[in-house]
N, C-alpha and C. Protein backbone atom coordinates (compact mmCIF):
# COMPACT_ATOMS: atom_id res chain seq x y z
N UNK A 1 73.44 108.57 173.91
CA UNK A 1 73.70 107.16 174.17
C UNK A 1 72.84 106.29 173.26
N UNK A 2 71.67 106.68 173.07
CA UNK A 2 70.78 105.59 171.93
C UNK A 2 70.94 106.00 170.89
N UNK A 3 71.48 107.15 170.16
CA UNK A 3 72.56 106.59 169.02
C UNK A 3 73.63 106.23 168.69
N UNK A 4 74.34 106.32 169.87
CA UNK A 4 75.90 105.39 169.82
C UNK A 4 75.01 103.81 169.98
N UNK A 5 74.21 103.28 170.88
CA UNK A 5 73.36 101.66 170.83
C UNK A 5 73.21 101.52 169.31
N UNK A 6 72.21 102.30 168.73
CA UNK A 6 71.95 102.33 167.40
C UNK A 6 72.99 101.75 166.49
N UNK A 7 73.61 102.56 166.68
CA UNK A 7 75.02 102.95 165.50
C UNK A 7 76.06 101.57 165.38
N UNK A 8 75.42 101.08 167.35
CA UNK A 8 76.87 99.73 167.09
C UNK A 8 76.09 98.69 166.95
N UNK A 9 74.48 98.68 167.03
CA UNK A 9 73.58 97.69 166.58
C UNK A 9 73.48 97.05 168.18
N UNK A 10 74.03 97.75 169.45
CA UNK A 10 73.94 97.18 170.96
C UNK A 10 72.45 97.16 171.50
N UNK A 11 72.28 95.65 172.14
CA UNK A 11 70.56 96.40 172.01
C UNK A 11 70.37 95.55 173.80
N UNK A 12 71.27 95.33 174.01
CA UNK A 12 71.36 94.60 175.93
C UNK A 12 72.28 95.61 176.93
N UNK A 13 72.56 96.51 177.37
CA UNK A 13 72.93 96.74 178.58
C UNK A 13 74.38 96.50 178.88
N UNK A 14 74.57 95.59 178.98
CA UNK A 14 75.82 93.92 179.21
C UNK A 14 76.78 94.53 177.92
N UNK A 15 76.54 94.60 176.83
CA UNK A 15 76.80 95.04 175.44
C UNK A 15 77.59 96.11 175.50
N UNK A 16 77.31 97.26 176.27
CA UNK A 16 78.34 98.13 176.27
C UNK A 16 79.60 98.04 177.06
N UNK A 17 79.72 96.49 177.90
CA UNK A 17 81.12 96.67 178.20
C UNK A 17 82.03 96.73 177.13
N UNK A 18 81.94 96.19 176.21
CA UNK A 18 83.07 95.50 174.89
C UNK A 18 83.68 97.13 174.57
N UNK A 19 82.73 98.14 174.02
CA UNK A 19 83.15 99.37 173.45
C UNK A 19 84.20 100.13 174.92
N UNK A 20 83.54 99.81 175.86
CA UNK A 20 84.11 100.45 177.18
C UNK A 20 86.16 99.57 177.31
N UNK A 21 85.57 98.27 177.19
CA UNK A 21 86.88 97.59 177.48
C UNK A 21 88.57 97.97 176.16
N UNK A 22 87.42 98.41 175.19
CA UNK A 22 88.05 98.60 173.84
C UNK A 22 88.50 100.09 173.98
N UNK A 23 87.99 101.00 174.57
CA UNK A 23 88.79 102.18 174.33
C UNK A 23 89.53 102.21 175.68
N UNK A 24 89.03 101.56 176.57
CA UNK A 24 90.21 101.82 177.91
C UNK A 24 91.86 101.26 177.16
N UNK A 25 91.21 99.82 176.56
CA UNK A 25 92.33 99.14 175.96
C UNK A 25 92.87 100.39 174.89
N UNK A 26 92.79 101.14 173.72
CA UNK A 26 92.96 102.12 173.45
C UNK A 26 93.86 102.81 173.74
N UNK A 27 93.02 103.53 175.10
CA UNK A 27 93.60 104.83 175.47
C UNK A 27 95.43 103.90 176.42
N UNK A 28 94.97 102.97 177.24
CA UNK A 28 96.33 102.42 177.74
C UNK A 28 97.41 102.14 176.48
N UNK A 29 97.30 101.70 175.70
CA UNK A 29 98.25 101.62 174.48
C UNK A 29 98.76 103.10 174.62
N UNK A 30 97.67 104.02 174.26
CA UNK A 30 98.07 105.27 173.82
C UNK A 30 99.47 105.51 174.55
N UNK A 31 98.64 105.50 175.91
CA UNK A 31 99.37 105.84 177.48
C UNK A 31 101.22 105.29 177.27
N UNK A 32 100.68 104.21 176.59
CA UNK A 32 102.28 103.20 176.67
C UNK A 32 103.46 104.25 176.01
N UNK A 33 102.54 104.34 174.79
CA UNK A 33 103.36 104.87 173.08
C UNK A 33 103.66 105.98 173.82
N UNK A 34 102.78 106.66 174.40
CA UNK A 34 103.79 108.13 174.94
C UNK A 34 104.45 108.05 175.56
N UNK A 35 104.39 107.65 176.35
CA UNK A 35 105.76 107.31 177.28
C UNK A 35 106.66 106.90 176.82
N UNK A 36 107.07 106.25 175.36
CA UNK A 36 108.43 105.74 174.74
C UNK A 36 109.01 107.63 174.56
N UNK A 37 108.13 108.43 174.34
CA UNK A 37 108.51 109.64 173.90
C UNK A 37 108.95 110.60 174.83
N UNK A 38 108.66 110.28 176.29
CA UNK A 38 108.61 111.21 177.10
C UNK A 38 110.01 110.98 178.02
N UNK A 39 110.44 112.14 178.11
CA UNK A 39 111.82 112.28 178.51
C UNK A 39 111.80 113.41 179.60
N UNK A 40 111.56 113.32 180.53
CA UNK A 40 111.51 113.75 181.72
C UNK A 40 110.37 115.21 181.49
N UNK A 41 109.48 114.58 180.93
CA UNK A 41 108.34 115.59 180.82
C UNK A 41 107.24 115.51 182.07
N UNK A 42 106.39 116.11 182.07
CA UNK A 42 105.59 116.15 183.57
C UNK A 42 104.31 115.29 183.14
N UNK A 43 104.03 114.21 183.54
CA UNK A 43 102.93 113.37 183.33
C UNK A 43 101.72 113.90 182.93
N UNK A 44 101.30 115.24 182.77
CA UNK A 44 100.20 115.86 182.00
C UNK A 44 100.28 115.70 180.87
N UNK A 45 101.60 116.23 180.52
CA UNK A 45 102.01 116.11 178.99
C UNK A 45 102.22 115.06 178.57
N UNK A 46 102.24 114.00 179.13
CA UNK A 46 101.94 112.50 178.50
C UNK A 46 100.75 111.97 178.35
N UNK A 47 99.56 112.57 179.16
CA UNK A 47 98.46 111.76 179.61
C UNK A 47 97.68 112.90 178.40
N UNK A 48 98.17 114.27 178.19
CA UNK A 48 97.52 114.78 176.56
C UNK A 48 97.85 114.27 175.34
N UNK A 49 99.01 113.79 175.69
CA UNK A 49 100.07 113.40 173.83
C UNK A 49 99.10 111.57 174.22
N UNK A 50 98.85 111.17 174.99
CA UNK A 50 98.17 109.73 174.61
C UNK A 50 96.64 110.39 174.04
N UNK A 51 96.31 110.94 174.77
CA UNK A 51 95.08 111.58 174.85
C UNK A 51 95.35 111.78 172.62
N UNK A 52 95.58 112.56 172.42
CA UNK A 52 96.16 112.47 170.63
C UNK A 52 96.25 111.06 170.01
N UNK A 53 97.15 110.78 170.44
CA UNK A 53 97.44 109.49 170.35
C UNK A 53 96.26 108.28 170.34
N UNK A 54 95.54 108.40 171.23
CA UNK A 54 94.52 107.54 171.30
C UNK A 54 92.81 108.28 170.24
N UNK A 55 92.81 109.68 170.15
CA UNK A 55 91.75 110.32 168.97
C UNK A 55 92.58 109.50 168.04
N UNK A 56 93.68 109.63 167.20
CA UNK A 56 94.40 109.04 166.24
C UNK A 56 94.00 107.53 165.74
N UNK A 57 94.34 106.68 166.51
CA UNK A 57 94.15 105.69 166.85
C UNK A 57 92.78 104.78 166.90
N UNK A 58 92.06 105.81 167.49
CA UNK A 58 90.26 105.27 167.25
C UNK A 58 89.73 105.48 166.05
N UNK A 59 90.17 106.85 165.19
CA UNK A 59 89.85 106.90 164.06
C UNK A 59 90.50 105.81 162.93
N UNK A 60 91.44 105.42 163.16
CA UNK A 60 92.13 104.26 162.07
C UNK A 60 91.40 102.93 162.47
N UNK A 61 91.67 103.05 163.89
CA UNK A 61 90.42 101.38 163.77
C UNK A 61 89.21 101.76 163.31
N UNK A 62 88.43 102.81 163.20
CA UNK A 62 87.23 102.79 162.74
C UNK A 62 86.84 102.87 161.50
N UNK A 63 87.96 103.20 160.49
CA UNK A 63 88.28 103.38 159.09
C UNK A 63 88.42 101.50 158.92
N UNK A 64 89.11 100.72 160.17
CA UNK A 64 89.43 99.23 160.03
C UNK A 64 88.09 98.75 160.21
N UNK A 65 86.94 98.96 161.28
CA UNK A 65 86.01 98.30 161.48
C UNK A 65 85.45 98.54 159.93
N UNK A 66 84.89 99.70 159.32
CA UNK A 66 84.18 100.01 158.24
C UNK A 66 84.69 98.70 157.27
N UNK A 67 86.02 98.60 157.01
CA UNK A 67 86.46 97.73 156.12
C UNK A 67 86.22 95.97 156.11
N UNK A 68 85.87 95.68 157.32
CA UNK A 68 85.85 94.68 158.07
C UNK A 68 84.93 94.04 158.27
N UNK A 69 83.85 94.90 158.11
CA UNK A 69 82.05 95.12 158.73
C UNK A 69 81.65 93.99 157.59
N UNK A 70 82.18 94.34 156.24
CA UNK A 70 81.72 93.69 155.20
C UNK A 70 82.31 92.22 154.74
N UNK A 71 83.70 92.19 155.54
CA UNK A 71 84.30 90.82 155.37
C UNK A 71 83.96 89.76 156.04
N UNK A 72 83.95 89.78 157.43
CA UNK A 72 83.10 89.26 158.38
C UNK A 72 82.24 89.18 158.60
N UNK A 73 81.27 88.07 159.06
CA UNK A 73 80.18 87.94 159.13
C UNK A 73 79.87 87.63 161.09
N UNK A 74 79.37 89.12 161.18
CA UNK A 74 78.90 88.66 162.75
C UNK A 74 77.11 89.44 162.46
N UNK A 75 76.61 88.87 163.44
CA UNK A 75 75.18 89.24 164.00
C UNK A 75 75.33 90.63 163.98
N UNK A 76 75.88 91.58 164.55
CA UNK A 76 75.88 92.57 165.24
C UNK A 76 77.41 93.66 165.57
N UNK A 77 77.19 94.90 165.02
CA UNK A 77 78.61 95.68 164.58
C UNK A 77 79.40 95.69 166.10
N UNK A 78 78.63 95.82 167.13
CA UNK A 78 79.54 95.46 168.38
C UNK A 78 80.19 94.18 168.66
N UNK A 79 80.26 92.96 167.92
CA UNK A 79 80.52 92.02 167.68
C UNK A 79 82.34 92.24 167.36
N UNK A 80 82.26 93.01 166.38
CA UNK A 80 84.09 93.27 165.82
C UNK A 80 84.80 93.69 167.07
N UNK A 81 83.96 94.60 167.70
CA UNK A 81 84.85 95.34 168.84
C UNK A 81 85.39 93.79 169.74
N UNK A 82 84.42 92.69 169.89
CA UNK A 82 84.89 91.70 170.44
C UNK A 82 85.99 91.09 169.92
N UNK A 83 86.01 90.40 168.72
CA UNK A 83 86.85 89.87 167.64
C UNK A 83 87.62 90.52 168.24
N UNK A 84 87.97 92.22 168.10
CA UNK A 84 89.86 92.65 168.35
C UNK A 84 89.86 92.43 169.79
N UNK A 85 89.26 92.19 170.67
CA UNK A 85 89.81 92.77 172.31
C UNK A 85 90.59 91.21 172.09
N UNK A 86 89.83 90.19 171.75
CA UNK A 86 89.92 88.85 171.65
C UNK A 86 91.72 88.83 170.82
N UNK A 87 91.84 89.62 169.64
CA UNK A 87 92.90 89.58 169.07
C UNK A 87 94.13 90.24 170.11
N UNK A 88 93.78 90.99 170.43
CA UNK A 88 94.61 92.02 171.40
C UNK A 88 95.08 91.00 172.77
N UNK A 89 93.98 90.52 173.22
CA UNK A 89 94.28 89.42 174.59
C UNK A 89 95.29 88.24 173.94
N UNK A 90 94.77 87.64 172.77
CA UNK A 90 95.84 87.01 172.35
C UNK A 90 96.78 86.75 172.12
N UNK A 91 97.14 88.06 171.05
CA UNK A 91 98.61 88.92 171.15
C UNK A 91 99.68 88.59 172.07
N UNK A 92 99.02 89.47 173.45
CA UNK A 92 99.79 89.62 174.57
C UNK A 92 99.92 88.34 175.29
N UNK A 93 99.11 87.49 175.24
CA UNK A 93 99.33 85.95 175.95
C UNK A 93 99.99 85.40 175.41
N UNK A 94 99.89 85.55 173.89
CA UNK A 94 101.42 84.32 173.38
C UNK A 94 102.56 84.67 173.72
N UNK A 95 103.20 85.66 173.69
CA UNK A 95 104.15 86.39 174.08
C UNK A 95 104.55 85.82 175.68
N UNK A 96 103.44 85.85 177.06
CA UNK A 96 103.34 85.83 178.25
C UNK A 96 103.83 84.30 178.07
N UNK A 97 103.29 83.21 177.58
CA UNK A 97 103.27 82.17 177.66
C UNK A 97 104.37 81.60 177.04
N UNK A 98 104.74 82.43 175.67
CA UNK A 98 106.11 82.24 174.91
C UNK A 98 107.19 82.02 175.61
N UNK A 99 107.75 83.18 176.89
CA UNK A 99 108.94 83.12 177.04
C UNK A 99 109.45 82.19 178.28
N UNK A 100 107.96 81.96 178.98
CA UNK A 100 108.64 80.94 179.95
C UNK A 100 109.04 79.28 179.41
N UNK A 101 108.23 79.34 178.29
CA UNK A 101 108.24 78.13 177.32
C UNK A 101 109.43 77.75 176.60
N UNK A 102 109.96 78.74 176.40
CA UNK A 102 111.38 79.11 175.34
C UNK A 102 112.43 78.92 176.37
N UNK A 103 112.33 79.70 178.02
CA UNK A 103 113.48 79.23 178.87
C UNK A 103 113.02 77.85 179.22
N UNK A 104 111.79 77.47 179.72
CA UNK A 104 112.09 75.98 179.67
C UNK A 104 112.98 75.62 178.87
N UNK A 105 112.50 75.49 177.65
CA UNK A 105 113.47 74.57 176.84
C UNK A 105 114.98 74.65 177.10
N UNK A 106 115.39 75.81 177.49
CA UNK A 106 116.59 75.63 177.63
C UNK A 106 117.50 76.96 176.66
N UNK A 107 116.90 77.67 176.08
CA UNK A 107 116.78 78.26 174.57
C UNK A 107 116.82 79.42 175.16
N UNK A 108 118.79 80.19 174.76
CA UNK A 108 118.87 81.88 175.36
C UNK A 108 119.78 82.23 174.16
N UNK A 109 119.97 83.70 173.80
CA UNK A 109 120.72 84.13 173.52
C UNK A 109 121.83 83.81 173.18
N UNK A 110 122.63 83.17 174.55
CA UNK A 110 123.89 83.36 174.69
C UNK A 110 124.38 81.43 174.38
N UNK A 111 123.05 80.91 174.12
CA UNK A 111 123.69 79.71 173.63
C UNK A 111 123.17 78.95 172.44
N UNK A 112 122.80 80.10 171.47
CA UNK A 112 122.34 79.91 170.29
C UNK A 112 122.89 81.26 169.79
N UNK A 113 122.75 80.82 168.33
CA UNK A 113 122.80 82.12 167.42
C UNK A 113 121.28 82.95 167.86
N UNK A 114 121.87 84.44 167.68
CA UNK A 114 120.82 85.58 167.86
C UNK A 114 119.80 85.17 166.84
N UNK A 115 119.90 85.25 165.43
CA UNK A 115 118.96 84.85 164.22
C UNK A 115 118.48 83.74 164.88
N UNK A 116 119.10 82.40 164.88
CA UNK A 116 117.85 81.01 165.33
C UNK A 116 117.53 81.38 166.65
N UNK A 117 117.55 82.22 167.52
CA UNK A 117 117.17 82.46 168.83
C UNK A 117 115.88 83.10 168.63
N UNK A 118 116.03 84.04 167.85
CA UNK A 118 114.86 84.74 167.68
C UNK A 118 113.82 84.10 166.31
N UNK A 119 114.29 83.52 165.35
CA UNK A 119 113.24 82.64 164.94
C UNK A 119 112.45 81.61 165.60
N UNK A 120 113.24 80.98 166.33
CA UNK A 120 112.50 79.72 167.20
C UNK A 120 111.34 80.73 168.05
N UNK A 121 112.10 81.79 168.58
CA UNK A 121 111.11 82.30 169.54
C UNK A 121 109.56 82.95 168.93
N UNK A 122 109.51 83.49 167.54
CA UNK A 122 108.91 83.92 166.66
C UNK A 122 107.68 82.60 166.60
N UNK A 123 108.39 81.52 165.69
CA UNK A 123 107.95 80.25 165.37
C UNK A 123 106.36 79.83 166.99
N UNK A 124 107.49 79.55 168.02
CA UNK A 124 106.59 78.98 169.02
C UNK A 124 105.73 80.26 169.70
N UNK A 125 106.13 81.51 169.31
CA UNK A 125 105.21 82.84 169.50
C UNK A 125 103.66 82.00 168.61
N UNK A 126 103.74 82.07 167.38
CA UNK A 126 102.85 82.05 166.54
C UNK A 126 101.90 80.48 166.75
N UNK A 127 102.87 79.26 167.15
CA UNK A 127 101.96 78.25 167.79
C UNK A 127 101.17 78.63 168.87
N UNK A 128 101.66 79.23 169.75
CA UNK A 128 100.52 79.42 171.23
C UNK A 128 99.75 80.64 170.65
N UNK A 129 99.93 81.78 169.82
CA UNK A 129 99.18 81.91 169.18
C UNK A 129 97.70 81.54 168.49
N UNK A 130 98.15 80.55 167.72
CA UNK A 130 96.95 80.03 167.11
C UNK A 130 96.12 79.02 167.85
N UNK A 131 96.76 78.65 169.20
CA UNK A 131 95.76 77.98 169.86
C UNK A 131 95.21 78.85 171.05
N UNK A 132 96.04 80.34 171.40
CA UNK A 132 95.04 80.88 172.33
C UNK A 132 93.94 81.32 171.88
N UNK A 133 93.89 81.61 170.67
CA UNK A 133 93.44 82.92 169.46
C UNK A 133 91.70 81.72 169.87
N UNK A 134 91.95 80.63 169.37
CA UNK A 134 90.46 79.67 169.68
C UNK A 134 90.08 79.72 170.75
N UNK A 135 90.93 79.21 172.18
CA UNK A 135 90.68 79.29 173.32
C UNK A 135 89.86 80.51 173.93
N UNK A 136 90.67 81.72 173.21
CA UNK A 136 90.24 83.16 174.06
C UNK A 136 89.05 83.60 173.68
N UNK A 137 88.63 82.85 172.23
CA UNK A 137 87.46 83.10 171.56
C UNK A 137 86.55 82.81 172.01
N UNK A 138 86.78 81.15 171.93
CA UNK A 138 85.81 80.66 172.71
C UNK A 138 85.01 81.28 173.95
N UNK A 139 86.15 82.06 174.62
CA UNK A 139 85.98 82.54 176.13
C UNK A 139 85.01 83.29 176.40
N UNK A 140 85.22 84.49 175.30
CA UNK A 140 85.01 85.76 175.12
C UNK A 140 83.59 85.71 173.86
N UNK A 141 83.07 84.55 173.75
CA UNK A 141 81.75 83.92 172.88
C UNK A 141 81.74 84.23 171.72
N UNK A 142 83.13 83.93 170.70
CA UNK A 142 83.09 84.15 169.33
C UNK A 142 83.86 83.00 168.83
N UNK A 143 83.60 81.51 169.43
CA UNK A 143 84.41 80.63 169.33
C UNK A 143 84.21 80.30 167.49
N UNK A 144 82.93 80.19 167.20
CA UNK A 144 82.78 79.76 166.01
C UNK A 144 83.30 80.87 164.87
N UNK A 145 83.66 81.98 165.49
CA UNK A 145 84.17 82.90 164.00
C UNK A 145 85.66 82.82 164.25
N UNK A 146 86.53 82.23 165.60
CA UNK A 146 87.66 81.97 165.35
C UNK A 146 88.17 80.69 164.95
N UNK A 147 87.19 79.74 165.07
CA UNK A 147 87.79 78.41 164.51
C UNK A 147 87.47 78.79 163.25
N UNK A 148 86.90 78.97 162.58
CA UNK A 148 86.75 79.25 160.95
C UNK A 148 87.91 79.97 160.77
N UNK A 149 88.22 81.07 161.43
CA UNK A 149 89.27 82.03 161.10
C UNK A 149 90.58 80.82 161.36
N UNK A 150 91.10 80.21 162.25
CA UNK A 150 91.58 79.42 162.35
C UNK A 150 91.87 78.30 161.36
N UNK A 151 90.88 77.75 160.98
CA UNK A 151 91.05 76.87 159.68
C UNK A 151 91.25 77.49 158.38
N UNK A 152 90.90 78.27 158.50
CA UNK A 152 91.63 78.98 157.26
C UNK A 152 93.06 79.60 157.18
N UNK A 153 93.35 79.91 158.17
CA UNK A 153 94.61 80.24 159.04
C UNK A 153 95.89 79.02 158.38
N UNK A 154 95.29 77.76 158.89
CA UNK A 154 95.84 76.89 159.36
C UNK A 154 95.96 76.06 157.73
N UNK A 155 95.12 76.58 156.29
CA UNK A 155 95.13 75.75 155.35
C UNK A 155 96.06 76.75 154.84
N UNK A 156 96.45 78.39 154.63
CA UNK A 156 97.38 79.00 154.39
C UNK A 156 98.67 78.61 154.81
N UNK A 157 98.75 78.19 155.84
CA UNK A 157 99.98 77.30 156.59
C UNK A 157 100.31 76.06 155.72
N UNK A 158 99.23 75.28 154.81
CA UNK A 158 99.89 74.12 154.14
C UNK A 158 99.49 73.06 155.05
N UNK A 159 98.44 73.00 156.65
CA UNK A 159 98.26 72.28 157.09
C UNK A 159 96.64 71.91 157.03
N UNK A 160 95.69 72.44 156.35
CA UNK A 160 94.92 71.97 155.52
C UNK A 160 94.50 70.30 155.66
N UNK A 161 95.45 69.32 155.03
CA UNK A 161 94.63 68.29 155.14
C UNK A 161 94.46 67.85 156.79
N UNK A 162 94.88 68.37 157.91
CA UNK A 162 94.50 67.65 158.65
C UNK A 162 93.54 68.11 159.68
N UNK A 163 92.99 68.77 158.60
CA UNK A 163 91.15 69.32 159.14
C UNK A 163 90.78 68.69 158.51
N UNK A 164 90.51 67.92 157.73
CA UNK A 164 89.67 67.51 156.64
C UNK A 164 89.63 65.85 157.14
């Protein structure tokens, strides 16, 4: 255990939830992906093929953190593990928040074209997006590396001058 602390630069207690929340988050993905595969197999054999699935998986994000370590600038390498849970919560909330937003409006399938149905839905995906992405940051105490990430975000977009 005090060279996994070491290794992620964790030096509080409190600190090891993030790595804990990050591979549960992980291994449930895993859990998901197998199950697209499993066809009346006996739930062992799903809970090993995630079990794969999720070794797989930790090793590519960790090939991602290495790459990352150097682009970003945080205090502390357990810091990134925050950044993604933060990306990951986001993800899934725009989406959550997307579609009741989209039937508000009024906006289905069956009374639009499929193509503008699913662009619009894309489009206002990526607005609640970029404002949970700050919000969740904030939440989760990395507000200042997502508004930067954000404004930069947001000058790639062409909307630039109205940060300035």
């Amino acid at each position: 255990m005090k060279q996994f602390k070491k290794s992620w630069e964790i030096t509080k207690n409190w600190q090891l939830l993030f790595p804990l929340i990050g591979l549960l988050g992980l291994f449930y993905s895993s859990f998901k992906i197998a199950g697209l595969f499993r066809e009346e197999n006996h739930i062992a054999f799903q809970i090993a093929f995630a079990l794969l699935i999720s070794f797989i998986l930790l090793r590519l994000v960790l090939v991602i953190f290495k790459k990352l370590e150097n682009k970003w600038v945080v205090k502390q390498r357990w810091e990134i593990i925050r950044i993604f849970i933060v990306f990951s919560i986001t993800g899934s909330s725009s989406l959550l928040v997307g579609r009741p937003f989209i039937k508000f409006l009024g906006i289905t399938k069956e009374n639009l074209n499929v193509f503008v149905y699913w662009l619009l839905y894309v489009t206002i995906g990526i607005i609640f997006y970029q404002i949970l992405l700050v919000i969740i940051g904030y939440l989760l105490g990395q507000g200042k590396f997502f508004w930067e990430f954000e404004k930069k975000m947001l000058r790639r977009f062409g909307l630039g001058r109205f940060l300035d």
